[in-house]
Protein backbone atom coordinates (compact mmCIF):
# COMPACT_ATOMS: atom_id res chain seq x y z
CA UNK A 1 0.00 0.00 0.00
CA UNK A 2 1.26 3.97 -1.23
CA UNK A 3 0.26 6.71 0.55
CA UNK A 4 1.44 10.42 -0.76
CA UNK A 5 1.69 11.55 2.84
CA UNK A 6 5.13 13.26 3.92
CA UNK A 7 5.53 10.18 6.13
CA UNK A 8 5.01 7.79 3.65
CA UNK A 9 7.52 9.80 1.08
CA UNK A 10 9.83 10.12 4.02
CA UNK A 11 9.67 6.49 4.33
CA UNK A 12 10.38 5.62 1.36
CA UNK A 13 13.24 7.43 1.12
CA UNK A 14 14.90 6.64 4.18
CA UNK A 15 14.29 2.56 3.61
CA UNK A 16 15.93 3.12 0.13
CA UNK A 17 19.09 5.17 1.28
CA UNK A 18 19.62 3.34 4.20
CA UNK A 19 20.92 -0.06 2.99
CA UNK A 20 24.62 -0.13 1.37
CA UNK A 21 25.21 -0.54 -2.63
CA UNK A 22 26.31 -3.70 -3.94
CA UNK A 23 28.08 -4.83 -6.87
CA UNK A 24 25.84 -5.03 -9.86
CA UNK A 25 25.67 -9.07 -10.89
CA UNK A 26 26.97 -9.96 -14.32
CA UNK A 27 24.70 -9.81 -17.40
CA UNK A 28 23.51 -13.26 -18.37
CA UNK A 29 22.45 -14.71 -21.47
CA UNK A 30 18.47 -14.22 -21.99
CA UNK A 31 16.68 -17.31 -22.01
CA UNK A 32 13.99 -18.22 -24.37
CA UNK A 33 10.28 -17.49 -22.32
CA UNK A 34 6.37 -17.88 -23.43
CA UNK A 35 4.41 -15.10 -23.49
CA UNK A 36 0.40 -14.92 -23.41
CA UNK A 37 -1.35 -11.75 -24.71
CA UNK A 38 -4.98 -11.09 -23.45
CA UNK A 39 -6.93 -8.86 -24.31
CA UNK A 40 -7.20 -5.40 -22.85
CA UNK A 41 -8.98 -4.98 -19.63
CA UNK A 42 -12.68 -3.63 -20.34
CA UNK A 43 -12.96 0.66 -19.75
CA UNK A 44 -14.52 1.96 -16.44
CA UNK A 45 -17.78 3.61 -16.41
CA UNK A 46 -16.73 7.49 -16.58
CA UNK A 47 -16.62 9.13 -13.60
CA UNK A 48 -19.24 11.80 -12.64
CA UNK A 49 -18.08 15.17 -14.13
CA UNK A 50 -18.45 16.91 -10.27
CA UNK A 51 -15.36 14.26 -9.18
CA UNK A 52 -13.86 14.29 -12.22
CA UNK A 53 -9.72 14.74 -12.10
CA UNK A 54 -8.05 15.69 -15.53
CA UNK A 55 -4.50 15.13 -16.69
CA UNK A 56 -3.51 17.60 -19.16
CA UNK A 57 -3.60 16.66 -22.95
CA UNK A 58 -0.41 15.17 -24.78
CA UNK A 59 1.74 18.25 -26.27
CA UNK A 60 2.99 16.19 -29.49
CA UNK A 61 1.55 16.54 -33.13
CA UNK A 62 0.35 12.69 -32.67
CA UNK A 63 -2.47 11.45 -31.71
CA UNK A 64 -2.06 8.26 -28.94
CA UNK A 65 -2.93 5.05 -29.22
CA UNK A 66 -3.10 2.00 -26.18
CA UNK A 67 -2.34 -1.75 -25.99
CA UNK A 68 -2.44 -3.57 -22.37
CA UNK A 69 -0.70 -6.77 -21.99
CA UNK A 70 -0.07 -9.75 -20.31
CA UNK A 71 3.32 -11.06 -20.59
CA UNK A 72 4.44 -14.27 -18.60
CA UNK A 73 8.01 -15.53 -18.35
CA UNK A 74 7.93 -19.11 -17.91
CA UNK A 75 11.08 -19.30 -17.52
CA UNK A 76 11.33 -17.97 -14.07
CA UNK A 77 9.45 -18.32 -10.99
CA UNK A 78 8.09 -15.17 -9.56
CA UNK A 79 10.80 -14.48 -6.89
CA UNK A 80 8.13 -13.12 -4.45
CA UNK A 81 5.84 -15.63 -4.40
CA UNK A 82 7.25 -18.63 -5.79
CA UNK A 83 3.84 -20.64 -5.63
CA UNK A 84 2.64 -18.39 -7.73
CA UNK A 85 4.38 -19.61 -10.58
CA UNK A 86 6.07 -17.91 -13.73
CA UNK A 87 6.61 -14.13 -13.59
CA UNK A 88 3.28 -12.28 -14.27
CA UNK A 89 3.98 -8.44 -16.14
CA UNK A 90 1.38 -6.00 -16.76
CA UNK A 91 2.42 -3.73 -19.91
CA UNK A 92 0.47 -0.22 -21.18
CA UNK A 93 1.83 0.25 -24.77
CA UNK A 94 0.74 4.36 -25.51
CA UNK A 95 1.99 4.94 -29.28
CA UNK A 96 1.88 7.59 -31.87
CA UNK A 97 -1.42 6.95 -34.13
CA UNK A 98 -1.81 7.41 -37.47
CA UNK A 99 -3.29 10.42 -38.26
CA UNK A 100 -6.12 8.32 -40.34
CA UNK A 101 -7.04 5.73 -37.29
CA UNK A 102 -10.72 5.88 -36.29
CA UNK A 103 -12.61 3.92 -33.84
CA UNK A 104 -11.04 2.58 -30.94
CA UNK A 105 -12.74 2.57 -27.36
CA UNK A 106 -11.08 5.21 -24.62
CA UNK A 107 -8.06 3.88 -23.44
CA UNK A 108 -8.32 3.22 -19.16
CA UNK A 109 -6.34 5.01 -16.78
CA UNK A 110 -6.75 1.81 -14.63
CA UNK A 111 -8.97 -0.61 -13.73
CA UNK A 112 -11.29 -0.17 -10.29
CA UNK A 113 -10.29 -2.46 -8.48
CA UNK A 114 -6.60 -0.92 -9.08
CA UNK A 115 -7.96 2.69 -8.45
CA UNK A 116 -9.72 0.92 -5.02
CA UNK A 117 -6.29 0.12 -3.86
CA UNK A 118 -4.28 2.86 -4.20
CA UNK A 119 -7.08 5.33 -2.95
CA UNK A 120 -7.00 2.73 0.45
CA UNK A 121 -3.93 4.49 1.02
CA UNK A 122 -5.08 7.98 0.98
CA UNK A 123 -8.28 6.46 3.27
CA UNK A 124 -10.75 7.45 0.02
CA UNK A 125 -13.31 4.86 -0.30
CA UNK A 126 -15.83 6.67 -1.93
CA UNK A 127 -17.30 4.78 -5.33
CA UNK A 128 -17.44 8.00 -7.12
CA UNK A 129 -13.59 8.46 -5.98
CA UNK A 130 -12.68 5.05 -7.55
CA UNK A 131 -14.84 5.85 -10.53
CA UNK A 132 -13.17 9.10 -11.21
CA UNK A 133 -9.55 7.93 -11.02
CA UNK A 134 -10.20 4.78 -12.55
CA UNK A 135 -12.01 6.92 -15.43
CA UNK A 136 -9.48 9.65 -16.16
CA UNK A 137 -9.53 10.43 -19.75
CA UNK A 138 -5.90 9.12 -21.04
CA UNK A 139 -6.16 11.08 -24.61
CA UNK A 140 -5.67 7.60 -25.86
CA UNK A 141 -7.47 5.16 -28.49
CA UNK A 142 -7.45 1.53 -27.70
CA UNK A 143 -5.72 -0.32 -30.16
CA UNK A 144 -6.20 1.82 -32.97
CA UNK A 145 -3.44 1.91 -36.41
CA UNK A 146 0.08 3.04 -35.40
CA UNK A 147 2.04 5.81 -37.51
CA UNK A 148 4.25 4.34 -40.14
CA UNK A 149 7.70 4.82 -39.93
CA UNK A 150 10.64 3.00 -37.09
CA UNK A 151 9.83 4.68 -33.54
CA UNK A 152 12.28 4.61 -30.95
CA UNK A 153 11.19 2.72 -27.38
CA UNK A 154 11.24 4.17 -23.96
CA UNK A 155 10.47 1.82 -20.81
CA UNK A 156 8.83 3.19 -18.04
CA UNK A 157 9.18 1.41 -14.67
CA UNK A 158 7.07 3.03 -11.29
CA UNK A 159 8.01 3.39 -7.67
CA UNK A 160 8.16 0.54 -5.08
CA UNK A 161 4.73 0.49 -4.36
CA UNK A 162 3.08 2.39 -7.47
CA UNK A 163 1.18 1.23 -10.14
CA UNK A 164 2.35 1.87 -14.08
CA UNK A 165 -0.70 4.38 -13.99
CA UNK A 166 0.80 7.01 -12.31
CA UNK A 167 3.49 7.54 -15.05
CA UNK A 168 0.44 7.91 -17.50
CA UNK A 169 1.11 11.56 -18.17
CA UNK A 170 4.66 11.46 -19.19
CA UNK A 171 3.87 7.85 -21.32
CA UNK A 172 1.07 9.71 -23.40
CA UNK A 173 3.17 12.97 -24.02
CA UNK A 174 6.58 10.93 -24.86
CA UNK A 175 3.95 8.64 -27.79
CA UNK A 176 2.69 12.19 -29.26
CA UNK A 177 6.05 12.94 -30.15
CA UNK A 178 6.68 10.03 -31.81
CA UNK A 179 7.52 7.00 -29.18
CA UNK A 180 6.84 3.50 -28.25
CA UNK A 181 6.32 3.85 -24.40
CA UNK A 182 5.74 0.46 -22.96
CA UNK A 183 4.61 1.40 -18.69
CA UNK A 184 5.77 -1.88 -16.62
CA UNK A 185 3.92 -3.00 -13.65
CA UNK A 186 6.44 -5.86 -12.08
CA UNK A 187 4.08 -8.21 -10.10
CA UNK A 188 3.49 -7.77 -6.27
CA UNK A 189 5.60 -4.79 -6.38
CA UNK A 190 3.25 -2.71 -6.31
CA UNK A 191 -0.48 -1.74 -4.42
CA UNK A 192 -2.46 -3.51 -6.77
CA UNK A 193 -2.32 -4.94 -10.52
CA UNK A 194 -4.85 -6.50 -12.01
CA UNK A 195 -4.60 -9.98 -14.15
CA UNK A 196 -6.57 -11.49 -16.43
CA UNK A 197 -8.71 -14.23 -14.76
CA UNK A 198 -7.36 -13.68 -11.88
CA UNK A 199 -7.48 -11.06 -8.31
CA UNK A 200 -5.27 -8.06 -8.11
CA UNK A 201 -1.67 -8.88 -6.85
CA UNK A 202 -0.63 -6.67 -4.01
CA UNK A 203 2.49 -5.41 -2.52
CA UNK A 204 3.99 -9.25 -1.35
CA UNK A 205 7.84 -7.39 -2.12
CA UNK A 206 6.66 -4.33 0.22
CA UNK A 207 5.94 -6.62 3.26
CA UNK A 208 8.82 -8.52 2.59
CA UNK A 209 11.16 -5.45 2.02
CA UNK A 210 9.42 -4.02 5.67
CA UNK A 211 10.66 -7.42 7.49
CA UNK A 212 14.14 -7.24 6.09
CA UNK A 213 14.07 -10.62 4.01
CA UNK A 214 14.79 -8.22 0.67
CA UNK A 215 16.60 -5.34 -0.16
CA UNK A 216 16.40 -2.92 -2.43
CA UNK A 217 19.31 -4.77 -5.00
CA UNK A 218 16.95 -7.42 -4.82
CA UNK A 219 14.07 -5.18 -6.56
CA UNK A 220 16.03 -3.82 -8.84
CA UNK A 221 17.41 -7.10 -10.10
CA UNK A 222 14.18 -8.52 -10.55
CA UNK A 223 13.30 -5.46 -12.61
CA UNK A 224 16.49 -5.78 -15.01
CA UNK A 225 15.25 -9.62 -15.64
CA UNK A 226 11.50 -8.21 -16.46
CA UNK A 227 13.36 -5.41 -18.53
CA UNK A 228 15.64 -7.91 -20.35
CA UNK A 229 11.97 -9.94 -20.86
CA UNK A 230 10.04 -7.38 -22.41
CA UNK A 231 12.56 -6.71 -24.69
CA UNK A 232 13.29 -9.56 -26.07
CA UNK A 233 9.12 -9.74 -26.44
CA UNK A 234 8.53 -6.43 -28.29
CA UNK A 235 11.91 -6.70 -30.51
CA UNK A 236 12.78 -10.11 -30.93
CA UNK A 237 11.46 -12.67 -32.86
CA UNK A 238 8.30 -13.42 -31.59
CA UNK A 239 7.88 -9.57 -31.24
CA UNK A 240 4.26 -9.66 -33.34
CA UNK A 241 2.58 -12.21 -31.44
CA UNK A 242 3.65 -10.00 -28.59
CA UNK A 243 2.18 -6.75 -29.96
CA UNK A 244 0.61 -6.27 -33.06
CA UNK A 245 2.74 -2.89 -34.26
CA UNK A 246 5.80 -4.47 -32.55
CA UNK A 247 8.30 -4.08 -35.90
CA UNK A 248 7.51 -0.96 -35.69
CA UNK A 249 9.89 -0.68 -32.88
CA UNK A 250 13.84 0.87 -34.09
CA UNK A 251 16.16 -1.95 -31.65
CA UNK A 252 18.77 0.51 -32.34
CA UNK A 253 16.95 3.56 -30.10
CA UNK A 254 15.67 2.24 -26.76
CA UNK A 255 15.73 4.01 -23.40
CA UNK A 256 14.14 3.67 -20.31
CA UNK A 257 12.98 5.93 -17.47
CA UNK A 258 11.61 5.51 -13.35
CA UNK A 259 10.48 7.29 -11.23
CA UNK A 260 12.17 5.97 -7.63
CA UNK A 261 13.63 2.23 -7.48
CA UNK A 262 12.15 2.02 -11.08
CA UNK A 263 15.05 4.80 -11.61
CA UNK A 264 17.34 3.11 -9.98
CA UNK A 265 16.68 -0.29 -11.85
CA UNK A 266 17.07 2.14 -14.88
CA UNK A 267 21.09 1.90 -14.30
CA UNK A 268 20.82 -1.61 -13.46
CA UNK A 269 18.94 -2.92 -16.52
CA UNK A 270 21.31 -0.53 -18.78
CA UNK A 271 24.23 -2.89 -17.18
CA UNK A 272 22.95 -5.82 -17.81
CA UNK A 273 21.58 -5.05 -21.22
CA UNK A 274 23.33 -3.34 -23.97
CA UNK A 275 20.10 -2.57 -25.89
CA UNK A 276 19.56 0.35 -23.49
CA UNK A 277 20.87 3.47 -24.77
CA UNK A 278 19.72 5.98 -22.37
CA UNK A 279 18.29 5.94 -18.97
CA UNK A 280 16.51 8.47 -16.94
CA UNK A 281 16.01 8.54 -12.61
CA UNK A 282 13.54 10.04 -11.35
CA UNK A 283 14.47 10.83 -8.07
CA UNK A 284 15.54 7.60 -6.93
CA UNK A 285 18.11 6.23 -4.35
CA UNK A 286 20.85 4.05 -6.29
CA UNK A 287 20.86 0.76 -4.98
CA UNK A 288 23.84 -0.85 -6.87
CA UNK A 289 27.52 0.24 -8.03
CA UNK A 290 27.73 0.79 -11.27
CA UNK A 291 31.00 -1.38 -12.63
CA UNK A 292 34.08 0.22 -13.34
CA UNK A 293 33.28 1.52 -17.08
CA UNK A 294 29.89 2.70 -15.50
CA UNK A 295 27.44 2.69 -18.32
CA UNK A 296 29.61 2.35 -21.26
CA UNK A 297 29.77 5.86 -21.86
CA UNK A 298 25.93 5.61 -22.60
CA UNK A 299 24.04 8.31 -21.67
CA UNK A 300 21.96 9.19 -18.19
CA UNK A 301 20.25 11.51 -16.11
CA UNK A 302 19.34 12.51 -12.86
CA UNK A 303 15.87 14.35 -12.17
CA UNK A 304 15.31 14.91 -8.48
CA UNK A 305 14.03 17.15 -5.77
CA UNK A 306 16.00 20.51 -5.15
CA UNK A 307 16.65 19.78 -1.22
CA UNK A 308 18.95 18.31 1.24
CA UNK A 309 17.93 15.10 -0.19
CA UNK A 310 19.23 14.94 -3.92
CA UNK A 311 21.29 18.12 -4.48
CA UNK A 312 25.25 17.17 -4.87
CA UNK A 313 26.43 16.39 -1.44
CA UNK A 314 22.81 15.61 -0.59
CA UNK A 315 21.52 12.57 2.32
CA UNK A 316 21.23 10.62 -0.80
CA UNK A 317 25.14 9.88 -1.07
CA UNK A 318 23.83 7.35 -3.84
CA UNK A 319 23.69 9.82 -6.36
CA UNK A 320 26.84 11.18 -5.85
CA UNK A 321 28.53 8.27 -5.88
CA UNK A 322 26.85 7.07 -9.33
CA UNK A 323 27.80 10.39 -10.92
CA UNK A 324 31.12 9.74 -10.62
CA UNK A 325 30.85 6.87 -12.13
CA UNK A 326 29.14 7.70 -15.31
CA UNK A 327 31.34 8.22 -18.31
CA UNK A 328 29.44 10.42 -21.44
CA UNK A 329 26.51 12.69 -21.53
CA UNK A 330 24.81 12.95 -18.41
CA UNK A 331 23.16 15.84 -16.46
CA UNK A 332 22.06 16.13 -13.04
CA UNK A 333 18.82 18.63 -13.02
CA UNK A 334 16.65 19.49 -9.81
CA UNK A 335 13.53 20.84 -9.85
CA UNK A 336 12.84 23.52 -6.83
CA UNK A 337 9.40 23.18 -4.59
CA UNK A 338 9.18 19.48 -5.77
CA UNK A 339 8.60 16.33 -3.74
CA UNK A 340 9.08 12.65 -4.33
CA UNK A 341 6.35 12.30 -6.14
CA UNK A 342 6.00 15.48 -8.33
CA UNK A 343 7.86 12.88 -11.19
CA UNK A 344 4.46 10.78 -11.71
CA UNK A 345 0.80 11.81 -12.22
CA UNK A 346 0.30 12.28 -8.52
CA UNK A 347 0.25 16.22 -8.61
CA UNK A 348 -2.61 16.07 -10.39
CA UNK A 349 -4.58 13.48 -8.92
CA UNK A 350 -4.28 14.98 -5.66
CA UNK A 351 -5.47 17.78 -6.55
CA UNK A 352 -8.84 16.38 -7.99
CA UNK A 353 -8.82 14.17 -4.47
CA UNK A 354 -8.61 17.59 -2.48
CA UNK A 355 -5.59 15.72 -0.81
CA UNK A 356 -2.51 18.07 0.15
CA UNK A 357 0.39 17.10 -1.92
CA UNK A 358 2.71 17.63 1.62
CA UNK A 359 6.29 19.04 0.67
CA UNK A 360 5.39 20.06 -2.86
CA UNK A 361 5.17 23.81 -3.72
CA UNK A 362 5.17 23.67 -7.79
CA UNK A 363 1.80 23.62 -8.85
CA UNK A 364 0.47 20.48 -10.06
CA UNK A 365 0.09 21.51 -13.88
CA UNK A 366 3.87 23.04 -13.48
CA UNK A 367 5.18 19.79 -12.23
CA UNK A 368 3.96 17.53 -15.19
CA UNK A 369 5.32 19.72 -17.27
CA UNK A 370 8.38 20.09 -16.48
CA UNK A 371 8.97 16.06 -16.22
CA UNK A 372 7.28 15.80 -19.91
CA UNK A 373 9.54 18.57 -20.73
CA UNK A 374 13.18 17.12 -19.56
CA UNK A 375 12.77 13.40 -20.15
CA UNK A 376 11.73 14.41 -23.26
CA UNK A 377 14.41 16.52 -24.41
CA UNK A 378 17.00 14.06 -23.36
CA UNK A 379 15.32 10.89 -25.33
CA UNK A 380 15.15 13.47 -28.42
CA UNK A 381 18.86 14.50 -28.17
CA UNK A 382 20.02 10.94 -27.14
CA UNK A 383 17.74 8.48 -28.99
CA UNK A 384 17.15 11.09 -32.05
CA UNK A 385 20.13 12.52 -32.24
CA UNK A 386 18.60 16.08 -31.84
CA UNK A 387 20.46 18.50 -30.08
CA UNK A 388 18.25 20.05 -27.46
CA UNK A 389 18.89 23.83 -26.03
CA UNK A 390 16.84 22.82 -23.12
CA UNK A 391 19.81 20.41 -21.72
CA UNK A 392 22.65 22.94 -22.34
CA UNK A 393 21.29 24.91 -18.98
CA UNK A 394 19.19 26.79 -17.01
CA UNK A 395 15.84 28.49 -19.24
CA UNK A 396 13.34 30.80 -18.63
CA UNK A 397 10.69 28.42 -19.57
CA UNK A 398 11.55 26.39 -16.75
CA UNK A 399 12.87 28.50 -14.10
CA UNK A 400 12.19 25.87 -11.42
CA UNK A 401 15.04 23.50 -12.94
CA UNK A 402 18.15 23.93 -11.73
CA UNK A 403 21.50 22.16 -13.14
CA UNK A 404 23.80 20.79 -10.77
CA UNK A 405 27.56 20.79 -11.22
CA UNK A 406 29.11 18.50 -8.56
């Protein structure tokens, strides 16, 4: 269970600074797993336009399209639960659409009973609550025709604890301009993702992670093996029985993004997979040490809170200690009167909850767009090769972001 409390954020933060890096394990050859694709979960019933809580619309010349999937790995056993079986994903595909594609229902934000979970931890039980989050319009088409042309990929992975929803904004904005963005929920990491067939799987990792039988290496390994995974679904050979629009993917431009320990796994699946190209943390603690070469020399970036917590020299030693290691482009940007959770939709939803978004002082519009604005730039300049005057320093567009030279 997530709350967006100060306490919870506080939390969260201490648990994942407190524990000691380890050495990153060795990248291993990717074994050959089964995948099963159902079909999309049905939409919600629309929420009542009195509780109704708006992201704002994509700001790319494409409209968006949606594909939800269920991809199994039979080749491992979930490492949470193992009588559960092979590792369960949950993957939101948001795409460009062609310009021509009709039809389509409106995409889900999430499902209710996924909405019911994570609104138990801001003690909202209201129906019309559920209704309204589960209902926010996504600016997406299920399923409808993809744009022609090779589009680059960017992974999104959530927070310990956070569904793939709340990263809905920056997914959407990132496929109007042009990308793949496949949004990862890694089974009973998080407060609730719903299966086909089958009852929501809850936090199991965050009970276990509270009692000290896993640490946060251990989460961010499992996420490099479900990163490896979906890669190998959506751009190897069985990539179309994956995903329809799947060759529509370039192999050669991939990058992937997280907001907390799905940040953090961003470094870790870029070491133990060369496909990555780029890789973008959202305010996460570092869990592992990078290996001696770092990344390669391929690209990263920091995007954190402006306090005591992620500024150079910060609690957070983590990031420090990464940047040093990092060979190539990277940047280390901080975003002033932001909290741990200004990186995902939660600004927003807040704000249509009438809950206090404790810590944060950017307004909620302000906040998503300076996230869409960033991680967007740097996929542009290092997936497109499109140099971007947003990442050479401070602008008055964005006087909130501040660049960091430690």
């Amino acid at each position: 269970m997530i709350t967006f409390t100060r306490a919870a954020t506080a939390a969260l933060l201490a648990c994942a600074v407190a524990l000691p890096a380890t050495a990153l394990p060795a990248a291993a050859a990717s074994p050959a797993p089964s995948v099963s694709l159902s079909a999309p979960v049905a939409p919600v019933a629309p929420a009542a336009p009195a509780t109704a809580i708006r992201l704002p619309a994509p700001t790319g010349a494409f409209g968006v399209g949606a594909s939800v999937l269920h991809l199994v790995d039979r080749s491992r056993t979930d490492p949470y639960v193992p009588s559960a079986g092979a590792r369960e994903l949950m993957v939101t595909v948001h795409y460009p659409a062609a310009r021509t594609a009709r039809g389509g229902a409106p995409a889900p934000y999430a499902t209710e009973e996924e909405a019911r979970l994570v609104l138990v931890g801001l003690e909202k039980t209201d129906p019309a609550d559920i209704r309204a989050l589960a209902g926010i319009d996504t600016y997406s088409g299920r399923d409808v025709r993809l744009a022609p042309g090779k589009h680059p990929l960017v992974v999104l992975s959530p927070g310990f604890g956070v569904p793939r929803f709340l990263l809905t904004s920056l997914a959407t904005d990132l496929a109007s301009h042009g990308y793949v963005v496949a949004s990862v929920d890694h089974a009973y990491e998080n407060s609730g993702m719903s299966v086909p067939g089958g009852p929501a799987l809850t936090c199991v990792a965050c009970t276990q992670m509270h009692e000290g039988k896993i640490k946060g290496a251990d989460v961010t390994a499992v996420r490099a093996a479900d990163v490896r995974f979906l890669l190998d679904r959506l751009t190897g050979p069985r990539a179309v029985a994956t995903w329809p629009y799947a060759r529509t993917i370039d192999p050669a431009r991939i990058g992937m993004a997280g907001h907390s320990i799905g940040g953090a796994a961003a470094a870790t699946a870029m070491v133990a997979d060369r496909r990555i190209d780029a890789g973008v943390n959202m305010d996460g603690a570092f869990w592992d040490t990078l290996p001696a070469d770092g990344l390669g020399g391929r690209a990263f970036m920091f995007l954190g809170t402006d306090d005591e917590m992620h500024r150079p020299g910060g609690v957070d030693t983590s990031w420090d200690t990464t940047w040093k290691a990092l060979g190539g482009f990277k940047r280390w940007l901080t975003v002033s009167g932001a909290n741990h959770f200004t990186f995902t939709d939660a600004p927003v939803l807040l704000r249509g909850l009438d809950v206090p978004d404790e810590g944060a002082t950017i307004p909620a519009d302000r906040a998503l767009a300076v996230t869409r604005a960033y991680v967007g730039a740097f996929f542009d300049e290092r997936l497109r090769d499109r140099p971007q005057p947003l990442l050479t320093g401070p602008s008055p567009l964005h006087p909130e972001v501040r660049f960091q030279q430690p």
